[in-house]
N, C-alpha and C. Protein backbone atom coordinates (compact mmCIF):
# COMPACT_ATOMS: atom_id res chain seq x y z
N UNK A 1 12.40 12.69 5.92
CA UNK A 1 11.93 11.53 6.67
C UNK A 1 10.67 11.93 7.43
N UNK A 2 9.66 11.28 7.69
CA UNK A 2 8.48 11.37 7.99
C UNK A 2 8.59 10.40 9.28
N UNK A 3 8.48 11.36 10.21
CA UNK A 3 8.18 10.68 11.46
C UNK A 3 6.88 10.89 12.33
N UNK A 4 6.07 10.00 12.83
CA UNK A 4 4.82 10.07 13.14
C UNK A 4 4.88 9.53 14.75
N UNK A 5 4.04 10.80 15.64
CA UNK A 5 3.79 9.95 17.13
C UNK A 5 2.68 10.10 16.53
N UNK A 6 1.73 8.83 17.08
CA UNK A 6 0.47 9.27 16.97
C UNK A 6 -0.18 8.33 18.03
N UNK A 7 -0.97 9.04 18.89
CA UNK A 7 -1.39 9.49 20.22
C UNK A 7 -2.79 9.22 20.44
N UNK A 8 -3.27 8.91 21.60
CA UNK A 8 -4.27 8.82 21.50
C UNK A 8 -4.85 7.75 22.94
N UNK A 9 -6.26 7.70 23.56
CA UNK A 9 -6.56 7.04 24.43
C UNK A 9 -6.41 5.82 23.82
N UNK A 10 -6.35 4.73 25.30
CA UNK A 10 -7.25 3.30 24.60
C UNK A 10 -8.04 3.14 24.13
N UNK A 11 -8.17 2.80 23.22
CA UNK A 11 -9.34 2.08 22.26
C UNK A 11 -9.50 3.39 21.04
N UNK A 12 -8.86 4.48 20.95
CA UNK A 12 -8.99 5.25 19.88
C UNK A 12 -8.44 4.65 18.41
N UNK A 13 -7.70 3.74 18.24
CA UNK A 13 -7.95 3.43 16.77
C UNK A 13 -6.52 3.20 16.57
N UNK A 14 -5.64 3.71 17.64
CA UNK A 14 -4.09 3.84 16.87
C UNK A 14 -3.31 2.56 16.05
N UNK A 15 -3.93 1.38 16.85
CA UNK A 15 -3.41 0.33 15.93
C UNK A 15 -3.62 -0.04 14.24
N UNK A 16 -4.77 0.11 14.33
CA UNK A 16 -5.67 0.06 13.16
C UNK A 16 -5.27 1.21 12.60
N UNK A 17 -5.30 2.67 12.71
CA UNK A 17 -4.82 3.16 11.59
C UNK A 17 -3.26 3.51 11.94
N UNK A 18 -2.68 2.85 12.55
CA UNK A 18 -1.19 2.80 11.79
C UNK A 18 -0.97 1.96 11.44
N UNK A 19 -1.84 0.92 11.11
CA UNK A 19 -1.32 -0.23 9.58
C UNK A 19 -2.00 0.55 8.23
N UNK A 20 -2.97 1.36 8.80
CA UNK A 20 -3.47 1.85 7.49
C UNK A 20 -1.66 3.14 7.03
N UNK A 21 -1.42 3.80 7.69
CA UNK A 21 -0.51 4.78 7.47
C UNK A 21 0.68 4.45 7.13
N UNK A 22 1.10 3.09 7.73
CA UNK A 22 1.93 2.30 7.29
C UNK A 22 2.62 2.06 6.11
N UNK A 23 0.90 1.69 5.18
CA UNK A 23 0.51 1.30 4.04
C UNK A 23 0.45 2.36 3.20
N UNK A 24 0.23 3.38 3.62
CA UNK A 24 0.32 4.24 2.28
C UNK A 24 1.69 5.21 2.37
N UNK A 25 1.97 5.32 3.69
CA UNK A 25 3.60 6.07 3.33
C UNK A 25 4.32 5.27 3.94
N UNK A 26 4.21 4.26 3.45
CA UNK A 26 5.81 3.01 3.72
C UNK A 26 6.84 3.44 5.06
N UNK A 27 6.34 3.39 5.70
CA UNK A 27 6.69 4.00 7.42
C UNK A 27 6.87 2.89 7.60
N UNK A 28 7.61 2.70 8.98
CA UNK A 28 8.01 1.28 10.39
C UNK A 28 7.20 1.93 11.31
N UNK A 29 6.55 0.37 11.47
CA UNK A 29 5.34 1.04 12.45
C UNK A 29 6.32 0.57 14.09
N UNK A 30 6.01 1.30 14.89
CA UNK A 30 7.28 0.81 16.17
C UNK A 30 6.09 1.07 17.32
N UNK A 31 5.96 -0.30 17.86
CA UNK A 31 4.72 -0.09 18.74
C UNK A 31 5.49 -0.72 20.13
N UNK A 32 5.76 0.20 21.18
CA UNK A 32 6.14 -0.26 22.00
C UNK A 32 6.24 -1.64 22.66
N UNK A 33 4.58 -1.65 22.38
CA UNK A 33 3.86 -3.57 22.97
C UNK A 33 4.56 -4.41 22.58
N UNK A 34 4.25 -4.15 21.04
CA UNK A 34 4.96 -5.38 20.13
C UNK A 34 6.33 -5.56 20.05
N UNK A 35 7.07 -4.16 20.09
CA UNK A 35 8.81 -4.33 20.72
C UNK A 35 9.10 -5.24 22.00
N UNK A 36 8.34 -4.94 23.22
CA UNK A 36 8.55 -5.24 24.46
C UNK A 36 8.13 -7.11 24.05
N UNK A 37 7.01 -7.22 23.26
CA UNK A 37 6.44 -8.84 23.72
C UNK A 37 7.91 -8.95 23.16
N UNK A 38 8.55 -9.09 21.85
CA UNK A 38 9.48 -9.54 20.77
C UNK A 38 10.57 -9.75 21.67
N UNK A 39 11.36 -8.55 22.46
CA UNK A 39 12.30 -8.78 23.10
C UNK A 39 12.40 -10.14 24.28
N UNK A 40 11.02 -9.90 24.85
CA UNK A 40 10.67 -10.52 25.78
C UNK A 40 10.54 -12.20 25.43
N UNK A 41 9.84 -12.31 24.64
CA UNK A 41 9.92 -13.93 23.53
C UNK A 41 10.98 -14.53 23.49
N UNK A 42 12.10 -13.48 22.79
CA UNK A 42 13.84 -14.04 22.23
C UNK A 42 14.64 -13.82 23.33
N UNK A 43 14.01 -13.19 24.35
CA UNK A 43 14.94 -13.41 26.15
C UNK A 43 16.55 -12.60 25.09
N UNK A 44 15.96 -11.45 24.69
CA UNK A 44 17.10 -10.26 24.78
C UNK A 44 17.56 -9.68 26.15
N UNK A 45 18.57 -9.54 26.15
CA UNK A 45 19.08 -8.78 27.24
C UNK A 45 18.07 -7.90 27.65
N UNK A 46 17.98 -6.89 26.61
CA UNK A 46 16.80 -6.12 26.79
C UNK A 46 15.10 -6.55 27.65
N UNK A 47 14.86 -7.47 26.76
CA UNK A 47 13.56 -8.09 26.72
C UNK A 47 13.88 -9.01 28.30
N UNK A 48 14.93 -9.71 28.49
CA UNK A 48 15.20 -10.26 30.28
C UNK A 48 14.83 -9.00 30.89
N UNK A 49 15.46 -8.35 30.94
CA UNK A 49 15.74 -6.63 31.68
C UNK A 49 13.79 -6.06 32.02
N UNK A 50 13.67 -6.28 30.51
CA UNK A 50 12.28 -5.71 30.73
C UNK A 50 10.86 -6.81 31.37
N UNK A 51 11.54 -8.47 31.81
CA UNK A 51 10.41 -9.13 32.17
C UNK A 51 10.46 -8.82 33.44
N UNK A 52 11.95 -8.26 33.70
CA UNK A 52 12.41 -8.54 35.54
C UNK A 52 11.47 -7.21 35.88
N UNK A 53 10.97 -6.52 35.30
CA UNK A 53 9.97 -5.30 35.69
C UNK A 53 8.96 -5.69 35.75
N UNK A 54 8.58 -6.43 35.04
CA UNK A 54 6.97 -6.81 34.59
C UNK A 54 6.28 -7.82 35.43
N UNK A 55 7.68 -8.68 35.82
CA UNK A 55 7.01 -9.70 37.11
C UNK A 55 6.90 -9.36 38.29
N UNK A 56 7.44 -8.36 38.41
CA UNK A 56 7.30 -7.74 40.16
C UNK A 56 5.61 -6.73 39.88
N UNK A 57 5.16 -6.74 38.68
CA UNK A 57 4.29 -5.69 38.44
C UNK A 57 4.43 -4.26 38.28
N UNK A 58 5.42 -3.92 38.26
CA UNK A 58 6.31 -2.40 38.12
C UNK A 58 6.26 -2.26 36.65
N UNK A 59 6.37 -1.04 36.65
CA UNK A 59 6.54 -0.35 35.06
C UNK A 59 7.68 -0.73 34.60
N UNK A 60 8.07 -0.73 32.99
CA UNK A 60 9.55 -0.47 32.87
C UNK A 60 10.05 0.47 32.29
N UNK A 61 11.49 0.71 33.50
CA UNK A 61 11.77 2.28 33.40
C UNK A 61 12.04 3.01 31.91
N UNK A 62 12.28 4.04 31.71
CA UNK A 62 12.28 4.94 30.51
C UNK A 62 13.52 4.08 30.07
N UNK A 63 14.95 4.28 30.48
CA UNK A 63 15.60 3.72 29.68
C UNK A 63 15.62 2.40 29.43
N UNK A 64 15.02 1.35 29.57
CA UNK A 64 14.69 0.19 29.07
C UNK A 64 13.97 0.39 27.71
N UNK A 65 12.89 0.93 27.82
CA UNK A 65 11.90 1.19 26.90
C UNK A 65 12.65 2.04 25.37
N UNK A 66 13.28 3.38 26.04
CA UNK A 66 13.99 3.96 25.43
C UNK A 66 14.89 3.38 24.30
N UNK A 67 16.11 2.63 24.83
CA UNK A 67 17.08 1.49 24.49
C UNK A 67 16.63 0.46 23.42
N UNK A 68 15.15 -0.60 23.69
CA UNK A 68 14.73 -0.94 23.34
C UNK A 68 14.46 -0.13 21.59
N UNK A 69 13.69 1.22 21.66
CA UNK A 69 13.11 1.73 20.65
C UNK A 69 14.71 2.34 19.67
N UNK A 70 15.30 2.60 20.26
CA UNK A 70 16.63 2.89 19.62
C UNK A 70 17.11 1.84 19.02
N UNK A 71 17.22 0.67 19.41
CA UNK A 71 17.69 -0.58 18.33
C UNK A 71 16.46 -0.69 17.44
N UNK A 72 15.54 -0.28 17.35
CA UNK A 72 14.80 -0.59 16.22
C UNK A 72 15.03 0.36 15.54
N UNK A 73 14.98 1.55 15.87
CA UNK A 73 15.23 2.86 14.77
C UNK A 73 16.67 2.51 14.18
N UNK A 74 17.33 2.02 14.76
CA UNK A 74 18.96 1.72 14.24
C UNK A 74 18.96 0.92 13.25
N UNK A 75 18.11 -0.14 13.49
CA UNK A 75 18.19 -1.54 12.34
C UNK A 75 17.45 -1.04 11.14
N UNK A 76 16.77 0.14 11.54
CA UNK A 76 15.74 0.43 9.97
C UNK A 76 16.51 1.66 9.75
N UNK A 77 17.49 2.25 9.86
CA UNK A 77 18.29 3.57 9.39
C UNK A 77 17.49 3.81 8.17
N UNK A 78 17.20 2.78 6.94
CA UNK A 78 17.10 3.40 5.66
C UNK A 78 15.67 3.63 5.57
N UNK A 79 14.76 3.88 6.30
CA UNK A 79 13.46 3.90 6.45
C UNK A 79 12.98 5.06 5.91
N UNK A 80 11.89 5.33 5.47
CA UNK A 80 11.52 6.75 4.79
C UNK A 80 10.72 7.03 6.07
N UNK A 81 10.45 6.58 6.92
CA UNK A 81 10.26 7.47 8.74
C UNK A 81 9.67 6.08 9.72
N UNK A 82 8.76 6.82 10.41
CA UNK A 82 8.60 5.88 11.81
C UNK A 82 7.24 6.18 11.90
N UNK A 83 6.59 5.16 12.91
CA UNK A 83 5.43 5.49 13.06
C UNK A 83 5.44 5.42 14.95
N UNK A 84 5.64 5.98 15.44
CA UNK A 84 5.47 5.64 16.97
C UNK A 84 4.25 5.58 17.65
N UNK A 85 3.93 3.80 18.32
CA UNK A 85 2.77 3.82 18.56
C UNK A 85 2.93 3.59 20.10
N UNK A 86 2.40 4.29 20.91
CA UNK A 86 2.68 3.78 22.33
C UNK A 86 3.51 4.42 23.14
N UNK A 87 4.17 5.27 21.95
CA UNK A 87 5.64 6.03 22.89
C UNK A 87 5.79 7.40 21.95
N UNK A 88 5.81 8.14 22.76
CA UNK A 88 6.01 8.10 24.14
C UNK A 88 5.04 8.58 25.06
N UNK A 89 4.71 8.59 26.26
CA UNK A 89 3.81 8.24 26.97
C UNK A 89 4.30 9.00 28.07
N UNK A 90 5.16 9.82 28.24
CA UNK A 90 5.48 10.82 29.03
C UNK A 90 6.32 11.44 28.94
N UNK A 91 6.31 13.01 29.03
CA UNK A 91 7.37 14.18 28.26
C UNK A 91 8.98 13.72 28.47
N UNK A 92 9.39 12.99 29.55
CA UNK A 92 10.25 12.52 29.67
C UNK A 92 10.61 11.50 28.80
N UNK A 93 10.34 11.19 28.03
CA UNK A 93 10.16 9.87 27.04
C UNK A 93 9.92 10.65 25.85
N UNK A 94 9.03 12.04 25.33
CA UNK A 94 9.27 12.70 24.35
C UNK A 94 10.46 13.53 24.32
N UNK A 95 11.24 13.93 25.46
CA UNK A 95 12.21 14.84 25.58
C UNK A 95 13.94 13.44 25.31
N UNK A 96 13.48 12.19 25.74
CA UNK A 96 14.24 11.51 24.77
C UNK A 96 14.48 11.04 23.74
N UNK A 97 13.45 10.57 23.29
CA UNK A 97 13.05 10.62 21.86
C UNK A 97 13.97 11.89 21.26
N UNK A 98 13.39 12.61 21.35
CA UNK A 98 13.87 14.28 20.99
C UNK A 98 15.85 13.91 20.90
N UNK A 99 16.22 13.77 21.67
CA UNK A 99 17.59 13.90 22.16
C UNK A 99 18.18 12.74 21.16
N UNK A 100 17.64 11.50 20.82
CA UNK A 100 18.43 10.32 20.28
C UNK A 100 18.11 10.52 18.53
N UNK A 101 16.55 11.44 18.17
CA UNK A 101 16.57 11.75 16.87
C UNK A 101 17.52 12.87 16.32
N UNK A 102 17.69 13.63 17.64
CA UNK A 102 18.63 14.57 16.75
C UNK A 102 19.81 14.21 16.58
N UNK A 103 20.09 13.03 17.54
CA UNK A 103 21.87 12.88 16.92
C UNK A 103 21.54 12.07 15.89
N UNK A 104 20.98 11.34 15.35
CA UNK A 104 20.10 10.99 14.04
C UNK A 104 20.50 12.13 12.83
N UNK A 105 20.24 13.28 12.99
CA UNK A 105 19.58 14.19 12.18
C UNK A 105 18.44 14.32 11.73
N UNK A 106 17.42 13.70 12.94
CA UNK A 106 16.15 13.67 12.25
C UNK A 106 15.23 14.08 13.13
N UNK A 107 13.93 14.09 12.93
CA UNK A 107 12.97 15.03 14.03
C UNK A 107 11.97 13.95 13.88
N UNK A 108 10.93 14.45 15.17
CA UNK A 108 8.93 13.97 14.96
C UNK A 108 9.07 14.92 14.01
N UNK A 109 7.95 14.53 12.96
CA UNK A 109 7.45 15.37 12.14
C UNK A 109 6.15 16.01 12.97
N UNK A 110 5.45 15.05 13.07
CA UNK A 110 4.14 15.90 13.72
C UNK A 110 3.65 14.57 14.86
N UNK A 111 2.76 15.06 16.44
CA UNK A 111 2.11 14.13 16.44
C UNK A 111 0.95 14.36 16.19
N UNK A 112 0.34 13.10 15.83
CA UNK A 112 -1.41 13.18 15.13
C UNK A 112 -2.02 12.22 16.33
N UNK A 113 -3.36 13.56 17.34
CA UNK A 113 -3.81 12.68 18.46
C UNK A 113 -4.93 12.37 17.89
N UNK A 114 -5.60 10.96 18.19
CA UNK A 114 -6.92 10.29 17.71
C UNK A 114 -7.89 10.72 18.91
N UNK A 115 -9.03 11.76 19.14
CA UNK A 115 -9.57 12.28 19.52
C UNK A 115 -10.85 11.58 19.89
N UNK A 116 -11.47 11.06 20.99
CA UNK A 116 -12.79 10.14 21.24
C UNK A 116 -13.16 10.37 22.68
N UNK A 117 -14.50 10.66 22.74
CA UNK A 117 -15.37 10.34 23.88
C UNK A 117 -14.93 9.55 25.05
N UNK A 118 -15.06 9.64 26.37
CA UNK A 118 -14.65 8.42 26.72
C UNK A 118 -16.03 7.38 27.41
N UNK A 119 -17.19 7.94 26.53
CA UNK A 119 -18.39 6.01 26.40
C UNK A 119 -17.85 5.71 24.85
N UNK A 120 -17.41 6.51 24.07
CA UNK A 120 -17.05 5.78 22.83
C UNK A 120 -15.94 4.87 22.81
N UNK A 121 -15.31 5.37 24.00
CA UNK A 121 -13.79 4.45 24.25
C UNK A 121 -14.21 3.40 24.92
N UNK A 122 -15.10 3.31 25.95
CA UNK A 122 -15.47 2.12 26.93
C UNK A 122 -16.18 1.43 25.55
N UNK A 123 -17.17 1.96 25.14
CA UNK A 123 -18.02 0.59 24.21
C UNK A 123 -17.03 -0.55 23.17
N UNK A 124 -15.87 0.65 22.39
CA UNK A 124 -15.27 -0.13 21.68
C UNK A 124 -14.66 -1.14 22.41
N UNK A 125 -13.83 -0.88 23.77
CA UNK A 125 -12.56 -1.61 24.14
C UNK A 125 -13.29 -2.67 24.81
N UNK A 126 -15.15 -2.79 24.93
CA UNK A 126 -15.29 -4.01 25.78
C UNK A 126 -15.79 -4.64 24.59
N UNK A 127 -16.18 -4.00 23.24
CA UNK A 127 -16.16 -5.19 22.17
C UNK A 127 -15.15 -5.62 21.76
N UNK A 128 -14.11 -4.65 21.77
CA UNK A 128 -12.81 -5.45 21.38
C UNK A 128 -12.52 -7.23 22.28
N UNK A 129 -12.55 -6.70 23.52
CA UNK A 129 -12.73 -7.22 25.04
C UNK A 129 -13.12 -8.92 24.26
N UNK A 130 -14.66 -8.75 23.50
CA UNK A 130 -15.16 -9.64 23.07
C UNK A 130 -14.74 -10.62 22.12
N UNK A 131 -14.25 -10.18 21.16
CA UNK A 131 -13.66 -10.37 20.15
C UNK A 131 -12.01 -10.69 19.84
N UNK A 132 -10.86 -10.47 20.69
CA UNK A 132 -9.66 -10.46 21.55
C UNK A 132 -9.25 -11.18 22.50
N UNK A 133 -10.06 -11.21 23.23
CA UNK A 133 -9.69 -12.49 24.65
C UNK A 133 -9.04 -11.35 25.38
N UNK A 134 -8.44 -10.33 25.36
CA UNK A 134 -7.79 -9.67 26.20
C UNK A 134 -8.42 -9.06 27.22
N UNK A 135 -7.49 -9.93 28.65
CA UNK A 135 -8.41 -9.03 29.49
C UNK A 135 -8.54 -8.08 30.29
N UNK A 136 -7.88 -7.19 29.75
CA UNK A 136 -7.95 -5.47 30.02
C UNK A 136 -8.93 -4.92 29.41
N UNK A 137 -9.63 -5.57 28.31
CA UNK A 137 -10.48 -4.86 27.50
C UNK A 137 -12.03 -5.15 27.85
N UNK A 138 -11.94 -6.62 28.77
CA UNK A 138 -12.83 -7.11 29.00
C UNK A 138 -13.57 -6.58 30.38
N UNK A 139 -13.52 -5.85 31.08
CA UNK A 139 -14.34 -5.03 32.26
C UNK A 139 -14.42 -3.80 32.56
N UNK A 140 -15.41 -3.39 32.64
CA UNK A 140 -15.67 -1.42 32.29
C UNK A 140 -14.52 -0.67 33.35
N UNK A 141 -14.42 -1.35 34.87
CA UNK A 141 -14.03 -0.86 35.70
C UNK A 141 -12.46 -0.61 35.14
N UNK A 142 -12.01 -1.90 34.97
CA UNK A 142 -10.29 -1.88 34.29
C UNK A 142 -10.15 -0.76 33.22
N UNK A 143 -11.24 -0.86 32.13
CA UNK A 143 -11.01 0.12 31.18
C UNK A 143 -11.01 1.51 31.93
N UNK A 144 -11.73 1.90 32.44
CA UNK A 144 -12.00 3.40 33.12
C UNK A 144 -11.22 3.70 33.68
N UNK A 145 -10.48 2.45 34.40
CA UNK A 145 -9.28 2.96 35.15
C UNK A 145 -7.87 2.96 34.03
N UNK A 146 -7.78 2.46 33.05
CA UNK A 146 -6.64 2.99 31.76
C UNK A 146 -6.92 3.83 31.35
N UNK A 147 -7.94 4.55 31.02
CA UNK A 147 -8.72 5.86 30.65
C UNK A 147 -7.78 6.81 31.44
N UNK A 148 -8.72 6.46 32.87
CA UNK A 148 -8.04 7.65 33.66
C UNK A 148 -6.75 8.11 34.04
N UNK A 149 -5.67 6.68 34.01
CA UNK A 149 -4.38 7.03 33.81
C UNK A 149 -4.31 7.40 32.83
N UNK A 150 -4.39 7.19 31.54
CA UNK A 150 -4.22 8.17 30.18
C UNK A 150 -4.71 9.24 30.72
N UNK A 151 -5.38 9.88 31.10
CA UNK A 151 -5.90 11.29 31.15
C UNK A 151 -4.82 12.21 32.05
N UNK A 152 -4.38 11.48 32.73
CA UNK A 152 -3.44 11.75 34.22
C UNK A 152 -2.09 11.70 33.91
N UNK A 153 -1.15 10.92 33.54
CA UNK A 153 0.15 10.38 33.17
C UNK A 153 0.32 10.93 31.50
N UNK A 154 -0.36 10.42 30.21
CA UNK A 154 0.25 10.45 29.21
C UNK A 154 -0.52 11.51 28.03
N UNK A 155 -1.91 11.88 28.63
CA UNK A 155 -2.38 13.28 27.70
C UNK A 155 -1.54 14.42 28.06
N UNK A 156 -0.75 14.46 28.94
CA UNK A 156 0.08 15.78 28.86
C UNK A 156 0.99 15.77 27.89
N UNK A 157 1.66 14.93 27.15
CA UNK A 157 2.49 14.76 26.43
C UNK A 157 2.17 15.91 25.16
N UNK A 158 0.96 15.50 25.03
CA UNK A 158 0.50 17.04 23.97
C UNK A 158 0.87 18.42 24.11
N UNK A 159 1.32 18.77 25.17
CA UNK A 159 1.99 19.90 25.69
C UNK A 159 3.23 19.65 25.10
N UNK A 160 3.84 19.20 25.30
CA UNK A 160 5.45 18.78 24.75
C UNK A 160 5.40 19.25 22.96
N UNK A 161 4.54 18.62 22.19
CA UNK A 161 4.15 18.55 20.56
C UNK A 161 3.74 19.76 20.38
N UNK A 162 2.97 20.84 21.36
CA UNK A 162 2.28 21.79 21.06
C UNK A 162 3.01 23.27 21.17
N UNK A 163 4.13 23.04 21.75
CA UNK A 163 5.05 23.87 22.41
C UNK A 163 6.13 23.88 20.96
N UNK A 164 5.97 23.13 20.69
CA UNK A 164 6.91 22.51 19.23
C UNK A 164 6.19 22.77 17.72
N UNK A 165 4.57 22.88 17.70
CA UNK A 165 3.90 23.60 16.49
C UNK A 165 4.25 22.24 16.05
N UNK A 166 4.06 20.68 16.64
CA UNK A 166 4.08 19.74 15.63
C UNK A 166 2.66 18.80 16.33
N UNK A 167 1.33 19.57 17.17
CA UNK A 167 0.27 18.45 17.64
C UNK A 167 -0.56 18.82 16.36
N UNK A 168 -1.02 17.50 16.31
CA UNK A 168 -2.55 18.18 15.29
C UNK A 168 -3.82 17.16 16.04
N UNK A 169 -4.90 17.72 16.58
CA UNK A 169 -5.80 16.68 17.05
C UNK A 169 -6.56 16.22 15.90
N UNK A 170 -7.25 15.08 16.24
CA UNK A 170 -7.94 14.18 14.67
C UNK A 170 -9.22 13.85 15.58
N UNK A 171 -10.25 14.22 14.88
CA UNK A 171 -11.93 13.53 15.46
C UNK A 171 -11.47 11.88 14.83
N UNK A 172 -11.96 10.89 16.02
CA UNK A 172 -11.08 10.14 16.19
C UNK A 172 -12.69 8.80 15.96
N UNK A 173 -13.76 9.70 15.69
CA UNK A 173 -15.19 9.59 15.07
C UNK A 173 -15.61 8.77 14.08
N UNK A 174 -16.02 7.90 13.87
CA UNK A 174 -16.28 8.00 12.07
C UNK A 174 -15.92 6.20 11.25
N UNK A 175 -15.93 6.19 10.55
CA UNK A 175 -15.11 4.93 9.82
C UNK A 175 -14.14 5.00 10.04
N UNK A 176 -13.62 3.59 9.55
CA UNK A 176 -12.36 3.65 9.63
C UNK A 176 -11.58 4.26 8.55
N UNK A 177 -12.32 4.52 7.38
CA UNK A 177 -11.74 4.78 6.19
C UNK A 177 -12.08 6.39 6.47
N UNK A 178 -12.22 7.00 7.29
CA UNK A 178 -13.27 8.75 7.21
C UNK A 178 -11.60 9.01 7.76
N UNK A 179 -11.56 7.96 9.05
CA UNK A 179 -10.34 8.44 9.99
C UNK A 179 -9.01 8.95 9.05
N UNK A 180 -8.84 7.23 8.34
CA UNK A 180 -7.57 6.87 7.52
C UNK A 180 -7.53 8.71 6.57
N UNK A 181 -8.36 8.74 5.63
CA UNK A 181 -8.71 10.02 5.08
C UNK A 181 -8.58 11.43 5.38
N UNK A 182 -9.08 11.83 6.82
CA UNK A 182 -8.15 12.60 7.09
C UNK A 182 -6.88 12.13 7.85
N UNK A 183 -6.39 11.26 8.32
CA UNK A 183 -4.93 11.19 9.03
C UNK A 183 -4.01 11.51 7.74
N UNK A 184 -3.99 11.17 6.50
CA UNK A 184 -3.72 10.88 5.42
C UNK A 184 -3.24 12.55 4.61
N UNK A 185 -4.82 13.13 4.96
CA UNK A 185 -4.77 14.24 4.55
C UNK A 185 -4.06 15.40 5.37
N UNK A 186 -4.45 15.08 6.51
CA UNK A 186 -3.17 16.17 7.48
C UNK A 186 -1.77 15.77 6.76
N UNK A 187 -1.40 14.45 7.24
CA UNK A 187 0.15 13.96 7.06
C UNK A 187 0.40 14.86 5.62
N UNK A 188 -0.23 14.65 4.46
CA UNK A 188 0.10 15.34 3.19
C UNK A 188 0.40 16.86 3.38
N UNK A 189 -0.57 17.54 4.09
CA UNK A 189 -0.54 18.93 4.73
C UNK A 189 1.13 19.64 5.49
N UNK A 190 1.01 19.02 6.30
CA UNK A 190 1.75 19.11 7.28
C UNK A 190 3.64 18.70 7.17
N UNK A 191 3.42 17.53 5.99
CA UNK A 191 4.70 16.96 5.84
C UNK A 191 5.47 17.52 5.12
């Protein structure tokens, strides 16, 4: 089974190429966001649990998030792996992960971090900004300040992967098809 974190600042690419990775090794792509909106939509226990965080403006805690990502890995048991986008986002969150795959019998295979500048990160995320309507993406100040919590809170996580002989960094540079190409080519490497 092929399991993928793959890591990376805002605006480095992770969405975009994990539909590309998706696509060529038939992975479940499991993106925290898109778990959390879903739950949150169908007013799951879960997804209630996780708005009552979100409206006070508070984070939601690990085991919400956690819980959450475990019923999805459960419902896809027959999956040839995972793609984790978004999570985990702090060693405490890789050290669970860790704990719920092994009673699984299964592991991360590797994580693959998408590697970028951070004016290459501001330019993309305020064209995205443009193009999106979203508006986190839309003001340098907001972006710089997700930057800098990524830099602070969730780039340590690479310590966790590296300690384990499963990080590989990726120049995070290039086309989209240069990226896809090598992510593609490590995963073949490595898997």
């Amino acid at each position: 089974m092929l399991n993928i974190v793959l890591f990376g600042p805002p605006g480095a690419g992770k969405g975009t190429q994990s539909e590309k990775l998706v696509e060529k090794f038939n992975l479940i792509h499991l993106s925290t966001g898109d778990i959390f909106r879903f739950n949150i939509k169908n007013g799951t226990e879960l997804g209630v649990l996780a708005k009552s965080y979100i409206d006070k403006g508070a984070l939601v805690p690990d085991e919400v998030t956690i819980a959450m990502l475990k019923d999805q890995v459960t419902k896809n048991a027959g999956a040839k792996g995972f793609i984790f986008d978004g999570f985990p986002r702090t060693t405490a969150q890789a050290e669970a992960l860790d704990i719920f795959l092994n009673e699984k019998n299964i592991s991360v295979t590797m994580m693959l971090a998408l590697e970028v500048e951070e004016e290459e990160l501001v330019t993309r995320l305020l064209e995205r900004g443009k193009i999106s309507g979203r508006a986190d993406d839309a003001k340098e100040s907001i972006i710089r300040e997700r930057i800098a919590v990524y830099n602070k809170e969730t780039a340590i996580v690479k310590d966790f992967y590296e300690k384990q002989n499963k990080y590989k960094g990726i120049n995070g540079i290039g086309s989209i098809e240069e990226i896809t190409q090598t992510l593609c080519e490590t995963i073949e490497q490595l898997a």
